[in-house]
C-alpha atoms as a PDB file:
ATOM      1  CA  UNK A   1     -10.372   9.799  -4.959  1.00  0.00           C
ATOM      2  CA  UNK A   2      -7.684  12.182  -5.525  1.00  0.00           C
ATOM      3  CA  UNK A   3      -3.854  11.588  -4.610  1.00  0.00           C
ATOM      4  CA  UNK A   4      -1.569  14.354  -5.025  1.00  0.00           C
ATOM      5  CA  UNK A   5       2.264  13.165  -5.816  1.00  0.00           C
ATOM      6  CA  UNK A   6       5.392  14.825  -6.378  1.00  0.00           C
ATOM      7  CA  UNK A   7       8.003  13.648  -8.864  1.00  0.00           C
ATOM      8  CA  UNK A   8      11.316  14.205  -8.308  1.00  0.00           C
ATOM      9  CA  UNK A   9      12.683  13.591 -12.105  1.00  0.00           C
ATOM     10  CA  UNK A  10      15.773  14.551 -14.064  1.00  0.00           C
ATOM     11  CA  UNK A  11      14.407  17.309 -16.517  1.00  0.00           C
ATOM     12  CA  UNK A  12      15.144  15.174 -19.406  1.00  0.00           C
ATOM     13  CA  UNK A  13      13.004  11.961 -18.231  1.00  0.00           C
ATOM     14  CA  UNK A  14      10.080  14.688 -17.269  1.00  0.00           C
ATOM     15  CA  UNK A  15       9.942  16.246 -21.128  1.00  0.00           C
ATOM     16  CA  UNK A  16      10.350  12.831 -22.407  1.00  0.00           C
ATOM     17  CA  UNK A  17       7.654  11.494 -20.473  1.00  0.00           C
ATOM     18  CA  UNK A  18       5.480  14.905 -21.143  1.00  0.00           C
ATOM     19  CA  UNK A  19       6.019  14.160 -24.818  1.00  0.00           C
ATOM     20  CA  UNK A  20       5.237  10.653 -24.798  1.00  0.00           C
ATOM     21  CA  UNK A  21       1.600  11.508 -22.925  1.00  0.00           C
ATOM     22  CA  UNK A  22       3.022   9.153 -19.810  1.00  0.00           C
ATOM     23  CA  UNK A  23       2.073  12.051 -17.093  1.00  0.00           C
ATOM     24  CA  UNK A  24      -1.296  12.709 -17.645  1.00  0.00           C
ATOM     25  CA  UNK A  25      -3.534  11.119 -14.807  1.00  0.00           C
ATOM     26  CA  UNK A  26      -4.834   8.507 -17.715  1.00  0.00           C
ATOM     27  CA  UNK A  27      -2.023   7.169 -18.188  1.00  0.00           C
ATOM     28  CA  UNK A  28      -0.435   7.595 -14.697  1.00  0.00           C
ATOM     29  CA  UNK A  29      -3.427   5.266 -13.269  1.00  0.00           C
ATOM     30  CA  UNK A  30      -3.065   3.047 -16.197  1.00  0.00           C
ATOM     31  CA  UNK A  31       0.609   2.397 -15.428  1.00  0.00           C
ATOM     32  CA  UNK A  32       0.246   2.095 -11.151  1.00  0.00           C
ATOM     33  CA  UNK A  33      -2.571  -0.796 -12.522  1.00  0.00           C
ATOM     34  CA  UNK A  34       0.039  -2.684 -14.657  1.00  0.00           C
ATOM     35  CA  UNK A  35       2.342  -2.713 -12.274  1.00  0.00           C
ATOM     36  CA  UNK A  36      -0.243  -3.586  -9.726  1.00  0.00           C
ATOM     37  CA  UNK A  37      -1.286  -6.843 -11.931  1.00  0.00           C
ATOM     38  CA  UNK A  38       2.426  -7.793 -12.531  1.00  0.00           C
ATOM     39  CA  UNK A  39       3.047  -7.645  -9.151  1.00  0.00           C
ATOM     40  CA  UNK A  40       0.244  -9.969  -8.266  1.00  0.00           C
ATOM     41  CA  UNK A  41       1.271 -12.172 -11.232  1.00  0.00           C
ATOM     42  CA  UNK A  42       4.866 -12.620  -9.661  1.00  0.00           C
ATOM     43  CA  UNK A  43       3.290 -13.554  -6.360  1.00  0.00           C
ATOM     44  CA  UNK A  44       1.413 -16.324  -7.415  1.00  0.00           C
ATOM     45  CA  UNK A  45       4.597 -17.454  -9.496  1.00  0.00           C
ATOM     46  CA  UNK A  46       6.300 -17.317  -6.087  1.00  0.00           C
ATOM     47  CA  UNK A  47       3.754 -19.128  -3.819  1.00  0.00           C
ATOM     48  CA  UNK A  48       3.606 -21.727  -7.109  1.00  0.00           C
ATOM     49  CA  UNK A  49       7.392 -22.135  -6.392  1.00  0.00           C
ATOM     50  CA  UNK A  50       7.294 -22.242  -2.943  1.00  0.00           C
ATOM     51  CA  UNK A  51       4.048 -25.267  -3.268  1.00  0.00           C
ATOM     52  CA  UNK A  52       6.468 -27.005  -4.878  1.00  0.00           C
ATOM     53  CA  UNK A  53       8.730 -27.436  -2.568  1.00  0.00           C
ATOM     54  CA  UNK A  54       7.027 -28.688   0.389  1.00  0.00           C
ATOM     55  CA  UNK A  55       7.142 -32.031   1.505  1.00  0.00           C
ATOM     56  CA  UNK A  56       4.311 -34.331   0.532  1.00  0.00           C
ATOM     57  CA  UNK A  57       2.269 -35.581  -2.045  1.00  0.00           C
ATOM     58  CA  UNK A  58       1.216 -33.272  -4.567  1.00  0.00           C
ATOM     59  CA  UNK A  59      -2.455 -31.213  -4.440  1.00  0.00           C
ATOM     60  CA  UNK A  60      -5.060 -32.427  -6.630  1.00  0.00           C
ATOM     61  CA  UNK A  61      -7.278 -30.613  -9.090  1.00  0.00           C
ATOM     62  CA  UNK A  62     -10.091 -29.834  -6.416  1.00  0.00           C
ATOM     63  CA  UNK A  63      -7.862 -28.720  -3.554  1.00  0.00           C
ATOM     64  CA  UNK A  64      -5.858 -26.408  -6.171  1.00  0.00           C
ATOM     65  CA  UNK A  65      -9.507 -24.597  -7.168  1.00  0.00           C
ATOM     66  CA  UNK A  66     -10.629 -24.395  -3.667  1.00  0.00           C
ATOM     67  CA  UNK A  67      -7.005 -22.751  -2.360  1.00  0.00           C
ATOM     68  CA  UNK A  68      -7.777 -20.420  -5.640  1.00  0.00           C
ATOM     69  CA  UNK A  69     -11.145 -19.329  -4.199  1.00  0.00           C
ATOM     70  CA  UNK A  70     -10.196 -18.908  -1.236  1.00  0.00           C
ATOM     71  CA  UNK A  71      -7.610 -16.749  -1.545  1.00  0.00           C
ATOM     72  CA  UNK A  72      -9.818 -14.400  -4.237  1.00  0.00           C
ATOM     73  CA  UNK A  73     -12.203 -14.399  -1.677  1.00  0.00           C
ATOM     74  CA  UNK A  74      -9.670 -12.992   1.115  1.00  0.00           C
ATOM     75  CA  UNK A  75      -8.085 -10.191  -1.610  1.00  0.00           C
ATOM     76  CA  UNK A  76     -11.993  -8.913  -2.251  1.00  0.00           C
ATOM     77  CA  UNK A  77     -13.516  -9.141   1.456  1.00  0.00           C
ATOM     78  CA  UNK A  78     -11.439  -5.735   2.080  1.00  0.00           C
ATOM     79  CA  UNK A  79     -13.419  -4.071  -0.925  1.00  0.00           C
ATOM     80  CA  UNK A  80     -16.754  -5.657   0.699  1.00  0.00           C
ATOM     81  CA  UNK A  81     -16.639  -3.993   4.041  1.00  0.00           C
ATOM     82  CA  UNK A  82     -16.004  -0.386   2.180  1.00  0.00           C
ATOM     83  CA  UNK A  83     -19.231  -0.265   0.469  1.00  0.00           C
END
């Protein structure tokens, strides 16, 4: 698939980027992934923060792993119904 973007940049951040390789698609999609991870990486910190919090005895082991599947298995089921 093929998104075209405009980049509204100060000319000096645009010829240092140019000169560091950072615009190329490559490294463009490598970047929007990073962030993409990090971003999920912070959420879970934040529901992990959040769990701790609430009222009531702890989770165990078991309950932990099956809240973990369960919520892999509601991120992919949008990728299943593409293809």
């Amino acid at each position: 698939m093929t998104v075209e973007t405009r980049l509204d940049l100060p000319e000096d951040l645009i010829e240092e980027a140019q000169a560091l390789g950072l615009l190329t698609p490559e490294t463009l999609g490598k970047l929007v992934r990073d962030e993409i991870r990090r971003r999920r990486v912070e959420q879970m910190f934040d529901a992990a923060d959040r769990l701790t919090k609430l009222p009531g005895p702890a989770l165990t082991k078991a309950e932990i792993e099956a809240e973990i599947q369960a919520a892999r298995r509601e991120r992919r089921a949008p990728h299943a119904r593409r293809g």
